[in-house]
C-alpha atoms as a PDB file:
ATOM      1  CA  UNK A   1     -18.366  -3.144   6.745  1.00  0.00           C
ATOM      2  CA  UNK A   2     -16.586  -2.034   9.815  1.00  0.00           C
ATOM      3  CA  UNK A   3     -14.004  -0.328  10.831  1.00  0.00           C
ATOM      4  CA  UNK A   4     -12.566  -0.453  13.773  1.00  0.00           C
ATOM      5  CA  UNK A   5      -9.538  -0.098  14.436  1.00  0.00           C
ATOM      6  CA  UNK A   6      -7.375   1.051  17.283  1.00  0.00           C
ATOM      7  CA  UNK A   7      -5.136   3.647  17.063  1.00  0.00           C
ATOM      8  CA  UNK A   8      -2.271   2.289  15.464  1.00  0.00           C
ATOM      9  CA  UNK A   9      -0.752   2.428  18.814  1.00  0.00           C
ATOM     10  CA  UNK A  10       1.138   4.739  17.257  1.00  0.00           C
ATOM     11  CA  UNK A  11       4.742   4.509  19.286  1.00  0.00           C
ATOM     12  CA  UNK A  12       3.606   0.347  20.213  1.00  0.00           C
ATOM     13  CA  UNK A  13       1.907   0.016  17.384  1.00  0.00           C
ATOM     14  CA  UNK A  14       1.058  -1.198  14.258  1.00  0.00           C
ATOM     15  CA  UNK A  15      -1.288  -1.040  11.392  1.00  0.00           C
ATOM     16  CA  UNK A  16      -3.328   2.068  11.368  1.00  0.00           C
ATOM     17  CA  UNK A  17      -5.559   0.187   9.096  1.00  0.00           C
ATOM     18  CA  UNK A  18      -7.915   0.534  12.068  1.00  0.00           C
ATOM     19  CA  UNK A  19      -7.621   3.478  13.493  1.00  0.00           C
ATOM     20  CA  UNK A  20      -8.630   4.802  10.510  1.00  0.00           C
ATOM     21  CA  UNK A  21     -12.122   5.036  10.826  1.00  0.00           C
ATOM     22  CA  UNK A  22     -14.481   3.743  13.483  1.00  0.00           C
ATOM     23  CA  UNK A  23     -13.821   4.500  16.777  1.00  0.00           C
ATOM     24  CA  UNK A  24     -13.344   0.737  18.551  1.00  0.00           C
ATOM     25  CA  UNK A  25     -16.581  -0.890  19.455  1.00  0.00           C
ATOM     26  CA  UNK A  26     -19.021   0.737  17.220  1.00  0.00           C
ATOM     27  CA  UNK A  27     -19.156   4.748  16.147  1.00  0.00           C
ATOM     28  CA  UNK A  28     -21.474   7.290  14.991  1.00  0.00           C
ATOM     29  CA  UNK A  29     -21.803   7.893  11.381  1.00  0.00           C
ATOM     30  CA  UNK A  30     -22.970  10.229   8.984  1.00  0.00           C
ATOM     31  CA  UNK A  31     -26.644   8.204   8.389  1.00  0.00           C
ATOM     32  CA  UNK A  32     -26.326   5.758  10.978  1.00  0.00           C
ATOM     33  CA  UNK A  33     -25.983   6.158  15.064  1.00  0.00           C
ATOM     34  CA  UNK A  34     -27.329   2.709  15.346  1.00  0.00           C
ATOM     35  CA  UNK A  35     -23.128   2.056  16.409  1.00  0.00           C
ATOM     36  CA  UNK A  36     -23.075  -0.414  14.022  1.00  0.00           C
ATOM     37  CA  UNK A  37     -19.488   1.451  13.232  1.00  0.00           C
ATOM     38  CA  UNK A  38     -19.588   1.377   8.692  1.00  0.00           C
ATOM     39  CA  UNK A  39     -21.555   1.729   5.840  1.00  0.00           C
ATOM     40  CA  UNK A  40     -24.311  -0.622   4.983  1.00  0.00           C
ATOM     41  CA  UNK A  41     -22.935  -3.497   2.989  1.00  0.00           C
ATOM     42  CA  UNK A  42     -23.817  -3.192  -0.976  1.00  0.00           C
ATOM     43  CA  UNK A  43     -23.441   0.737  -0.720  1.00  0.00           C
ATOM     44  CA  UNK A  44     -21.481   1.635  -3.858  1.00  0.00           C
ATOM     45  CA  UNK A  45     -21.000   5.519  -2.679  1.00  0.00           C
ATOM     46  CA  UNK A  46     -21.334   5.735   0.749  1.00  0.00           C
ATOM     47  CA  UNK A  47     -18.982   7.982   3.721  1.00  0.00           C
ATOM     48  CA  UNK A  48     -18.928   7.377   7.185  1.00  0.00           C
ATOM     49  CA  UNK A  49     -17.408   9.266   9.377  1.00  0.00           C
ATOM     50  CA  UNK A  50     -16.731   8.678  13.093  1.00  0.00           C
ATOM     51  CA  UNK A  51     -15.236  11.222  15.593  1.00  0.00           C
ATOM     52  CA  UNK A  52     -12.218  11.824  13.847  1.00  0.00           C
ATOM     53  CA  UNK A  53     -12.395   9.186  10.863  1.00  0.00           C
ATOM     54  CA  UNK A  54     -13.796   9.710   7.328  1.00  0.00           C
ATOM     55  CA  UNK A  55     -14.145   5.965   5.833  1.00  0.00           C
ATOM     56  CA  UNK A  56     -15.396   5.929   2.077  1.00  0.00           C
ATOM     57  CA  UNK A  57     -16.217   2.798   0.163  1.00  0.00           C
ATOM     58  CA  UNK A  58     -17.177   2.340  -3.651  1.00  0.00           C
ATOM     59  CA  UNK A  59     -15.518   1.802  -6.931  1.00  0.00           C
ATOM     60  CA  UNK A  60     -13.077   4.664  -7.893  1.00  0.00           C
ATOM     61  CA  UNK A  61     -10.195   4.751 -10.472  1.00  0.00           C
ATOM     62  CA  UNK A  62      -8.913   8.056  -7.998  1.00  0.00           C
ATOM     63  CA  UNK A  63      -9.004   8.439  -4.223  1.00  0.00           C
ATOM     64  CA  UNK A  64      -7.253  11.569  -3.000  1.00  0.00           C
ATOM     65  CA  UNK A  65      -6.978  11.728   0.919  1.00  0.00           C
ATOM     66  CA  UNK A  66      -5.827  14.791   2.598  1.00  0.00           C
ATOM     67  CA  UNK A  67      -6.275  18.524   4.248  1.00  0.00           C
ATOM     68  CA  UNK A  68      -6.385  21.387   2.785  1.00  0.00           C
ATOM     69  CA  UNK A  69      -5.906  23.675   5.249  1.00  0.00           C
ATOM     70  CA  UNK A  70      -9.506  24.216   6.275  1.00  0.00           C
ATOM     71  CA  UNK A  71     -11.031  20.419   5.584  1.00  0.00           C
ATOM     72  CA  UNK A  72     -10.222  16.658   5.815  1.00  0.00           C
ATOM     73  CA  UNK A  73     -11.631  14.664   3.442  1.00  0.00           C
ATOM     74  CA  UNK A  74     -11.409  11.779   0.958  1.00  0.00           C
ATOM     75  CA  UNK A  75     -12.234  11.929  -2.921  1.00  0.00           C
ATOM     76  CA  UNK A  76     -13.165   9.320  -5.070  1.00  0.00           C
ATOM     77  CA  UNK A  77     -13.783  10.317  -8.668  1.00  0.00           C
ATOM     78  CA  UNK A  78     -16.921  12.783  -8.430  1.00  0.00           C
ATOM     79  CA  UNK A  79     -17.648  12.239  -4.357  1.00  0.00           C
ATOM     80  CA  UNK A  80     -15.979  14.485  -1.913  1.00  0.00           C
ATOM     81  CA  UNK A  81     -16.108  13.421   1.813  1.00  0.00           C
ATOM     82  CA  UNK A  82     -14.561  16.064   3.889  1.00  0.00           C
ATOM     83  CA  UNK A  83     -15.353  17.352   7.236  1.00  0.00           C
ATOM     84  CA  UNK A  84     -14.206  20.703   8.231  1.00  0.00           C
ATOM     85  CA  UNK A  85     -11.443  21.627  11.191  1.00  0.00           C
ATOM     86  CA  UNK A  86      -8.370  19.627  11.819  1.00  0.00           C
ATOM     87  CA  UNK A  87      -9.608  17.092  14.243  1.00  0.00           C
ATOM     88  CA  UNK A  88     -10.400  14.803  11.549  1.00  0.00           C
ATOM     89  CA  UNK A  89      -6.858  12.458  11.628  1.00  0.00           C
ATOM     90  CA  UNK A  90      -7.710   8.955  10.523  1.00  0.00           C
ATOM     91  CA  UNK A  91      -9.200   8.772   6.568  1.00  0.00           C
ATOM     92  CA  UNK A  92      -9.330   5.624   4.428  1.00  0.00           C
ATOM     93  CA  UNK A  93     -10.725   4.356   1.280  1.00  0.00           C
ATOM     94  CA  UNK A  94     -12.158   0.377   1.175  1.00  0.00           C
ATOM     95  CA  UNK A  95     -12.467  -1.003  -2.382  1.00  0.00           C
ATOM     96  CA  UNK A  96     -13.072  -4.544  -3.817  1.00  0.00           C
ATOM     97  CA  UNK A  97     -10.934  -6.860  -5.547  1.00  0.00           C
ATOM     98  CA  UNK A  98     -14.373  -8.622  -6.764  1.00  0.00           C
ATOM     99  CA  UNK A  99     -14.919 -12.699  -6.564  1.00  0.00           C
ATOM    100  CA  UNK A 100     -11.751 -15.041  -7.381  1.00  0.00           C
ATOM    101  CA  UNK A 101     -12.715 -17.247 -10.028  1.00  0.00           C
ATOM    102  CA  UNK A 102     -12.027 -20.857  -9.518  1.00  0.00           C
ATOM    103  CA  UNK A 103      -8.386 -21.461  -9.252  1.00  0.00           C
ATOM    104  CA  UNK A 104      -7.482 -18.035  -8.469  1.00  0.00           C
ATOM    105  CA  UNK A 105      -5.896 -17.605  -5.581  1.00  0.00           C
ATOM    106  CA  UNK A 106      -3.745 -14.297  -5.489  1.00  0.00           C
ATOM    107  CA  UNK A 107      -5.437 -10.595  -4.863  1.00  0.00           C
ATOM    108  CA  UNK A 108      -3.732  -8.047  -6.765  1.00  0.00           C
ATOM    109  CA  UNK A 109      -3.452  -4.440  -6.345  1.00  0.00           C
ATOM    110  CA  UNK A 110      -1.616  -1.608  -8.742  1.00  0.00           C
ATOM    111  CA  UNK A 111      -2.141   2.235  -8.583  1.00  0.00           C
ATOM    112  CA  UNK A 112      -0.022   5.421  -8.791  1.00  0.00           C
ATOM    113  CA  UNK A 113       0.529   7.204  -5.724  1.00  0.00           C
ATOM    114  CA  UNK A 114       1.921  10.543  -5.386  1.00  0.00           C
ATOM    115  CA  UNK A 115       2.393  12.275  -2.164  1.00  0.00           C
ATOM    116  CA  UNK A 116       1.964  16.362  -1.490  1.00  0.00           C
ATOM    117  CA  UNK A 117       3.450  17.396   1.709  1.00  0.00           C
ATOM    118  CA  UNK A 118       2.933  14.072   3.213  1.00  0.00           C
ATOM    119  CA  UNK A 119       6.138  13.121   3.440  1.00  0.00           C
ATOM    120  CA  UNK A 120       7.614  16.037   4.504  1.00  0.00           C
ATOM    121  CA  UNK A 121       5.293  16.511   7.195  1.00  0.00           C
ATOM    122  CA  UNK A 122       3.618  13.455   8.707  1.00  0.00           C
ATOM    123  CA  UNK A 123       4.871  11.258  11.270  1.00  0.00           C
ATOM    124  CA  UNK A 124       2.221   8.548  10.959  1.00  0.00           C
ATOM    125  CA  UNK A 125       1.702   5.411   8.963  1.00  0.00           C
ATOM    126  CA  UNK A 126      -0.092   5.030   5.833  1.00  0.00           C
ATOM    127  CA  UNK A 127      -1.436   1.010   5.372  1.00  0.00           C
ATOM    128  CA  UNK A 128      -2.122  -0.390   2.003  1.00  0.00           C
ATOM    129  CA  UNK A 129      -4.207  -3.858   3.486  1.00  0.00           C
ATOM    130  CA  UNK A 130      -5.147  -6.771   0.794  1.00  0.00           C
ATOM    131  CA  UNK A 131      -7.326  -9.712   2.283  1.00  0.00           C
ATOM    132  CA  UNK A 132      -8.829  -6.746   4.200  1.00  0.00           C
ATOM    133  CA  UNK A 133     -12.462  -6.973   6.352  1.00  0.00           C
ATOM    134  CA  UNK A 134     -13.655  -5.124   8.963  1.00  0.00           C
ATOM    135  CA  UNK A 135     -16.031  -6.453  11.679  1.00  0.00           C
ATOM    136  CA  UNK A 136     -19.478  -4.698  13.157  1.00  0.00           C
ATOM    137  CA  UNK A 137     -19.291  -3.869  16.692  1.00  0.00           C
ATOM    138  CA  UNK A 138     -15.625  -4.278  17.962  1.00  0.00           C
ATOM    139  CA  UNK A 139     -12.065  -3.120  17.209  1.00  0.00           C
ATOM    140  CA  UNK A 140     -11.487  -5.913  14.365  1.00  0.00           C
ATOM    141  CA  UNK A 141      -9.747  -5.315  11.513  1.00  0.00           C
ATOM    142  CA  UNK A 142      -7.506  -8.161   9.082  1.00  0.00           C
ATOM    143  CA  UNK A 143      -5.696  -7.647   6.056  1.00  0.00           C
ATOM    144  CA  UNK A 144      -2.084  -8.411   4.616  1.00  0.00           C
ATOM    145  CA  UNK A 145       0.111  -5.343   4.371  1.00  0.00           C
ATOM    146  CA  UNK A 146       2.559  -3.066   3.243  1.00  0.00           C
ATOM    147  CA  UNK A 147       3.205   0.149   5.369  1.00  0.00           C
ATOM    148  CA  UNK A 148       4.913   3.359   5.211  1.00  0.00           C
ATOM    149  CA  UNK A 149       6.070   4.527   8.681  1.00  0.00           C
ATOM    150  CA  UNK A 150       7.805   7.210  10.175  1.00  0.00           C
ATOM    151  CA  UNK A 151       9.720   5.211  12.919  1.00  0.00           C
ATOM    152  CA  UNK A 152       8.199   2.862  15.917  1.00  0.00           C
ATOM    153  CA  UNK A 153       9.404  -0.650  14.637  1.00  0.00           C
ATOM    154  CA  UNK A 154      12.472  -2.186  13.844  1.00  0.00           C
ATOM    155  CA  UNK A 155      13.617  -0.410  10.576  1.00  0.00           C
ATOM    156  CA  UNK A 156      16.722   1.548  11.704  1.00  0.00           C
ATOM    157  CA  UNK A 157      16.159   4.981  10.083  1.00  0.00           C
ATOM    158  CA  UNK A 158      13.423   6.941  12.536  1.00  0.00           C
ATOM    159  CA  UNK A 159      14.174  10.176  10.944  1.00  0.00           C
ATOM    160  CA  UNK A 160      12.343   9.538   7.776  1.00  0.00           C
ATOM    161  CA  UNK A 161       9.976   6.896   6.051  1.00  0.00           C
ATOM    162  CA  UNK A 162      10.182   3.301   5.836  1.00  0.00           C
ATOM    163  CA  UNK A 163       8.559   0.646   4.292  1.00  0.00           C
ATOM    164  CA  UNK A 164       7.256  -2.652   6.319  1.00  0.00           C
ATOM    165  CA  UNK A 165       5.276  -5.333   6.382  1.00  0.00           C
ATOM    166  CA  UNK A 166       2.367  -6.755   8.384  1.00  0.00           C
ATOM    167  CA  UNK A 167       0.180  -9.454   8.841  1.00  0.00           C
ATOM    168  CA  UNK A 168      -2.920  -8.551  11.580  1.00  0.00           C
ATOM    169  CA  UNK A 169      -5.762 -10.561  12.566  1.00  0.00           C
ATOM    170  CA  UNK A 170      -8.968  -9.808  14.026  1.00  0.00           C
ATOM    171  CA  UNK A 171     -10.142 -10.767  17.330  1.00  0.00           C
ATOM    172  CA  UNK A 172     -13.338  -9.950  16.572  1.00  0.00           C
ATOM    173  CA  UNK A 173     -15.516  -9.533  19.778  1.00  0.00           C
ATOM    174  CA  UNK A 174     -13.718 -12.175  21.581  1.00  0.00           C
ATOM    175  CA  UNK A 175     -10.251 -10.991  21.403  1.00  0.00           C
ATOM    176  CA  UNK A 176      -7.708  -7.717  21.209  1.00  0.00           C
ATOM    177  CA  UNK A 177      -6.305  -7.757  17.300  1.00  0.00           C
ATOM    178  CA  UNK A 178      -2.642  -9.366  17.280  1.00  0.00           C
ATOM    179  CA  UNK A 179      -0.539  -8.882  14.075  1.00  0.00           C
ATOM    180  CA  UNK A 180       3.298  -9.813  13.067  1.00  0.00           C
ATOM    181  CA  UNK A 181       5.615  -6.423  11.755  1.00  0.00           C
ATOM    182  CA  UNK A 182       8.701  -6.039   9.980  1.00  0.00           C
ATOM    183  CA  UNK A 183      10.919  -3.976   7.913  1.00  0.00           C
ATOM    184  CA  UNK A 184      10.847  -4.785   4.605  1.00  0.00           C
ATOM    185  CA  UNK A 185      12.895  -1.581   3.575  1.00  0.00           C
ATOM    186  CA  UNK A 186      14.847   1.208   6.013  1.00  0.00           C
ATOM    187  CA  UNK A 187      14.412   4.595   4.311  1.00  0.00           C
ATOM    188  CA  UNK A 188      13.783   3.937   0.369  1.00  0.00           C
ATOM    189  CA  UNK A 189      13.782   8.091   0.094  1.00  0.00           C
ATOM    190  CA  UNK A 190       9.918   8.337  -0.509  1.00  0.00           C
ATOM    191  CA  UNK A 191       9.199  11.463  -1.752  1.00  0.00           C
ATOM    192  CA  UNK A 192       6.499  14.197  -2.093  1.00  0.00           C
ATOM    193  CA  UNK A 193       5.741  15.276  -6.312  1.00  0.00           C
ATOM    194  CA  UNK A 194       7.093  12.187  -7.027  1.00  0.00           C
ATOM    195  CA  UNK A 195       4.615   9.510  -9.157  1.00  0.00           C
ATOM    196  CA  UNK A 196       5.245   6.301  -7.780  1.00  0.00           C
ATOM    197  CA  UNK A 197       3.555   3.111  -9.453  1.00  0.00           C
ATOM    198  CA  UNK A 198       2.855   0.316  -7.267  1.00  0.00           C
ATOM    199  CA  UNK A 199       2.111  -3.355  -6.938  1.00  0.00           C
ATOM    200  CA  UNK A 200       1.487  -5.843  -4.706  1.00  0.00           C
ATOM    201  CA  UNK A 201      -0.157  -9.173  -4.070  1.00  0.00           C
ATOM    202  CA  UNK A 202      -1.060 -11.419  -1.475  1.00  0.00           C
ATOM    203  CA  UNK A 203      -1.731 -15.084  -1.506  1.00  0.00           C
ATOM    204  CA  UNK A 204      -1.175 -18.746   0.756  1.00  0.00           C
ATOM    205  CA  UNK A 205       2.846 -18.183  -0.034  1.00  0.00           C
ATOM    206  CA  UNK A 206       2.524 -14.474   1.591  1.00  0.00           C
ATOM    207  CA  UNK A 207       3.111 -10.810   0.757  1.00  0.00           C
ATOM    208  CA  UNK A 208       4.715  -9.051  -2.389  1.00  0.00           C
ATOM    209  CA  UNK A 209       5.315  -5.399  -3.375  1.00  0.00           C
ATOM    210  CA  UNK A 210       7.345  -3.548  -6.053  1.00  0.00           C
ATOM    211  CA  UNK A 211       7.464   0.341  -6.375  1.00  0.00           C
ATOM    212  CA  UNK A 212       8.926   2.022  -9.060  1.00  0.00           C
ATOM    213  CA  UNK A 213       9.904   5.601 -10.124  1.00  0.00           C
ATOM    214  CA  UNK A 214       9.210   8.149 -12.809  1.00  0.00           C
ATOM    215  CA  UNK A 215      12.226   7.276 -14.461  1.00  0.00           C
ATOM    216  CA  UNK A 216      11.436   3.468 -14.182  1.00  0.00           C
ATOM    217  CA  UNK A 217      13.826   2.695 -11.640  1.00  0.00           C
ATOM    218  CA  UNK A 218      12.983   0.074  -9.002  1.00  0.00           C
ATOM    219  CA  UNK A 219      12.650   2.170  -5.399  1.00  0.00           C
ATOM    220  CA  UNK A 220      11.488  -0.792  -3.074  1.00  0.00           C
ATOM    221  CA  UNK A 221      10.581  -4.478  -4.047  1.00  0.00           C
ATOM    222  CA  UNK A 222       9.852  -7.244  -1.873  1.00  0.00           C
ATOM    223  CA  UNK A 223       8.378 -10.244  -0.166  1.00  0.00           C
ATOM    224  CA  UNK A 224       7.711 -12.176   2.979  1.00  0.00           C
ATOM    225  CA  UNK A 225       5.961 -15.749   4.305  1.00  0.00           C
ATOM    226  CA  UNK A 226       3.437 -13.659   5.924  1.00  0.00           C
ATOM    227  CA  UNK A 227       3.532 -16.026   9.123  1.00  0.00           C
ATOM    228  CA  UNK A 228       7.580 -15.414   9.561  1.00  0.00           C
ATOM    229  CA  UNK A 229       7.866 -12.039  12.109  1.00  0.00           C
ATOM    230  CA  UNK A 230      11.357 -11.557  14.017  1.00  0.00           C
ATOM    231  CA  UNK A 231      10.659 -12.618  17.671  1.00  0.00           C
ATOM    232  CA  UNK A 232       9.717  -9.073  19.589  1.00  0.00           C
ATOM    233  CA  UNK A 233       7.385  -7.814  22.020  1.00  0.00           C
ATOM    234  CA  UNK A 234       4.946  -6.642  19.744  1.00  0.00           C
ATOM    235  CA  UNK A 235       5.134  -9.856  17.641  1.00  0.00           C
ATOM    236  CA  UNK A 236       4.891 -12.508  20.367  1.00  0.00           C
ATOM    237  CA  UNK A 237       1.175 -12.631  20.820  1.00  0.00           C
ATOM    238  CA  UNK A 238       0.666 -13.241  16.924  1.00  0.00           C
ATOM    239  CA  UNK A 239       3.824 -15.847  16.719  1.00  0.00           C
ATOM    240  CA  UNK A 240       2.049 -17.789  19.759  1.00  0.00           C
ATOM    241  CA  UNK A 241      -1.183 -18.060  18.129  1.00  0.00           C
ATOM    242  CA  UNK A 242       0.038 -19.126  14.738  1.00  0.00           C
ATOM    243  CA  UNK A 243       2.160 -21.981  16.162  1.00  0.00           C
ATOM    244  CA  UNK A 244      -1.131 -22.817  17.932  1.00  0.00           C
ATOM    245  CA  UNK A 245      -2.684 -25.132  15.351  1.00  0.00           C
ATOM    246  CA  UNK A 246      -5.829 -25.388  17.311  1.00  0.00           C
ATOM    247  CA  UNK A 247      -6.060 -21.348  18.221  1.00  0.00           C
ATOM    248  CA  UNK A 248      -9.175 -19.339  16.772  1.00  0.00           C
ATOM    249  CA  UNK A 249      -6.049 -16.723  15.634  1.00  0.00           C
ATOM    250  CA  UNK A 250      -4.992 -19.540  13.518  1.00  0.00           C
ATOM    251  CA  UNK A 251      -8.350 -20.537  12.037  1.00  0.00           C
ATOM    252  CA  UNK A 252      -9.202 -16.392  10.912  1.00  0.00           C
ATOM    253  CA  UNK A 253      -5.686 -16.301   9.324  1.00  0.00           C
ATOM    254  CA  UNK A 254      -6.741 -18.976   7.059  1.00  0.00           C
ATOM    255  CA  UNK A 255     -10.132 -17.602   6.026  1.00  0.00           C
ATOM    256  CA  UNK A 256      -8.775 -13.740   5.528  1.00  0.00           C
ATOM    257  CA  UNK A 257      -7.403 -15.291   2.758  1.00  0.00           C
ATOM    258  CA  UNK A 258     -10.874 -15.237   0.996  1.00  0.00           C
ATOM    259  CA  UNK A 259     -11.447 -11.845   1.732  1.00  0.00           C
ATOM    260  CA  UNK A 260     -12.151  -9.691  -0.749  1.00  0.00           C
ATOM    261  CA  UNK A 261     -11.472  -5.879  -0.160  1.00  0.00           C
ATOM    262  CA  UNK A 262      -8.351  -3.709  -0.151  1.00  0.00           C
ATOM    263  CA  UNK A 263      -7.447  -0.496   1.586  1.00  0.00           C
ATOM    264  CA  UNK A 264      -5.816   2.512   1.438  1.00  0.00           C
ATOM    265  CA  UNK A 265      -5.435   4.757   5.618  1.00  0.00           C
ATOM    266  CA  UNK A 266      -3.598   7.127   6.357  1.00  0.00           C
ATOM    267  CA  UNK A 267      -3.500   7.018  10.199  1.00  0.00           C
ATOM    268  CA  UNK A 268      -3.200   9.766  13.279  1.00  0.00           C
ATOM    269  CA  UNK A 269      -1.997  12.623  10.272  1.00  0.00           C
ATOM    270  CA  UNK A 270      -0.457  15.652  11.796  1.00  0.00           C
ATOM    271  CA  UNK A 271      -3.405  18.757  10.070  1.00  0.00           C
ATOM    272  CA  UNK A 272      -0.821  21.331  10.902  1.00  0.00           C
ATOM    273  CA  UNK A 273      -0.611  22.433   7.588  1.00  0.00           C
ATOM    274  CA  UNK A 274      -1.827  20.721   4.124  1.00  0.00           C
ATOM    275  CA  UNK A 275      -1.168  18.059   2.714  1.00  0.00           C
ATOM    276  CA  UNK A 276      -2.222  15.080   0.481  1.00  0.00           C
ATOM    277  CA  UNK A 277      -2.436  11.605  -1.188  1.00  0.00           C
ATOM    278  CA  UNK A 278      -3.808  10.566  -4.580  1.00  0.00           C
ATOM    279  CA  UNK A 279      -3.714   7.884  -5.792  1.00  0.00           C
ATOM    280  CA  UNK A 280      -5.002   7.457  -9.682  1.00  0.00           C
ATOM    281  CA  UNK A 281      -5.264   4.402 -12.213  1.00  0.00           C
ATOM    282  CA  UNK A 282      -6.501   1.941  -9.506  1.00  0.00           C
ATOM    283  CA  UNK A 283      -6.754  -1.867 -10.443  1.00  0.00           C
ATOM    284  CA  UNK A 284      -7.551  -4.594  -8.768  1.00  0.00           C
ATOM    285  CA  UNK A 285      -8.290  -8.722  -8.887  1.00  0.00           C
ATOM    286  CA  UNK A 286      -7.283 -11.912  -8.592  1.00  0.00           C
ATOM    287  CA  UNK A 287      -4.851 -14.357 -10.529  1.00  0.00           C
END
């Protein structure tokens, strides 16, 4: 597994999904400086840190990801993964939805997320990627997503958190990664102590989230055609290629659909002071 991923371009940008953890075209790791930029497939418990990434893979009903004021790190179960000093910015968990059985055709997520001084302090993005790979040797990443953002897109609120969606595709080696973006909710009031149990799902008809409450009230819900982006800057490259029937963008959109893994980044995070994200009772599969 590899990832990749540019900087979520953080004021052009988009998914931090990639910048997350392997610096783009290959990065050192932990085990490995063979720049072969992740873990070696089939490694249940396995970190891998890049230059300022922490990447951790392997089945966990827990992931915390945060700082603590003297270490970054990522936790899953039993494992810590941390790395001291506050250079460390990009940290991600990858975990696997298993194989579909026949007829099944929708990847599910649901987990409990509860944020400590995250929102208060971070001006980032924090991906949540279904239908997610990562690809040896270059800057590709893929997966169908929900984001929370602080800004940089076309939610109107830049003075606090908003939800979107996002559809990216890898380029692999050939190309740069292109991927549609869009609000799917201006400033929900995301909070830090606050449980929040979430959903989503991805399949051929798109995207789907719900998040609700402590008290069982229904913060954010929605869904998208993953192929219909607003016409923008930032979108055009991804809207060309998928009206392209015979573009190689086209022909990877259809296969992420098989992929398998999920993932959890939180992207360029502002170690100023400490903060964190757990997330607890993770499940995930296929319908």
């Amino acid at each position: 597994m590899t990832i990749c991923i540019k900087k979520w371009r953080q004021a052009a940008a988009l998914l931090a999904v990639g910048s997350a953890l392997a610096g783009c075209g290959g990065g050192d790791s932990d085990d490995d400086d063979s720049g072969s930029g992740g873990p070696p497939p089939g490694d249940p418990f396995h970190a891998w840190y890049g230059q300022n990434r922490i990447q951790a893979s392997g089945p966990a009903r827990t992931v915390e990801i945060g700082f603590d004021g003297a270490s970054s790190y990522v936790r899953r179960d039993g494992y810590n993964h941390a790395h001291p000093g506050v250079r460390v910015t990009d940290l991600s968990y990858i975990g696997n939805s298993g194989a579909p059985a026949a007829g099944q055709t929708t990847q599910w997520l649901r987990f409990a997320v509860r944020g400590d001084g995250y929102f208060a302090t971070q001006r980032g993005h924090l991906p949540i990627g279904l239908n997610f790979a990562q690809y040896p040797n270059s800057s590709g990443v893929e997966a169908r997503i929900i984001f929370f953002s602080h800004g940089g897109w076309d939610c109107p609120s830049q003075s606090s958190f908003s939800i979107y969606f996002e559809t990216r595709i890898s380029g692999r080696t050939e190309d740069a990664d292109i991927a549609g973006v869009k609000c799917a909710h201006n400033a929900p009031g995301l909070r830090d102590g606050v449980w929040y149990q979430v959903e989503m799902s991805a399949n051929r008809q798109g995207i789907a989230y719900a998040i609700t409450g402590e008290d069982g009230r229904v913060v954010s819900t929605g869904s998208t055609d993953d192929l219909n982006y607003p016409l923008s800057d930032w979108n055009r490259p991804f809207l060309l290629q998928m009206g392209n029937p015979d573009s190689a963008f086209r022909a990877r959109y259809i296969a992420l659909m098989q992929n398998r893994e999920f993932a959890f980044v939180v992207a360029t995070a502002n170690n100023a002071r400490p903060w964190s994200m757990t997330f607890t009772e993770i499940a995930s599969g296929w319908r």
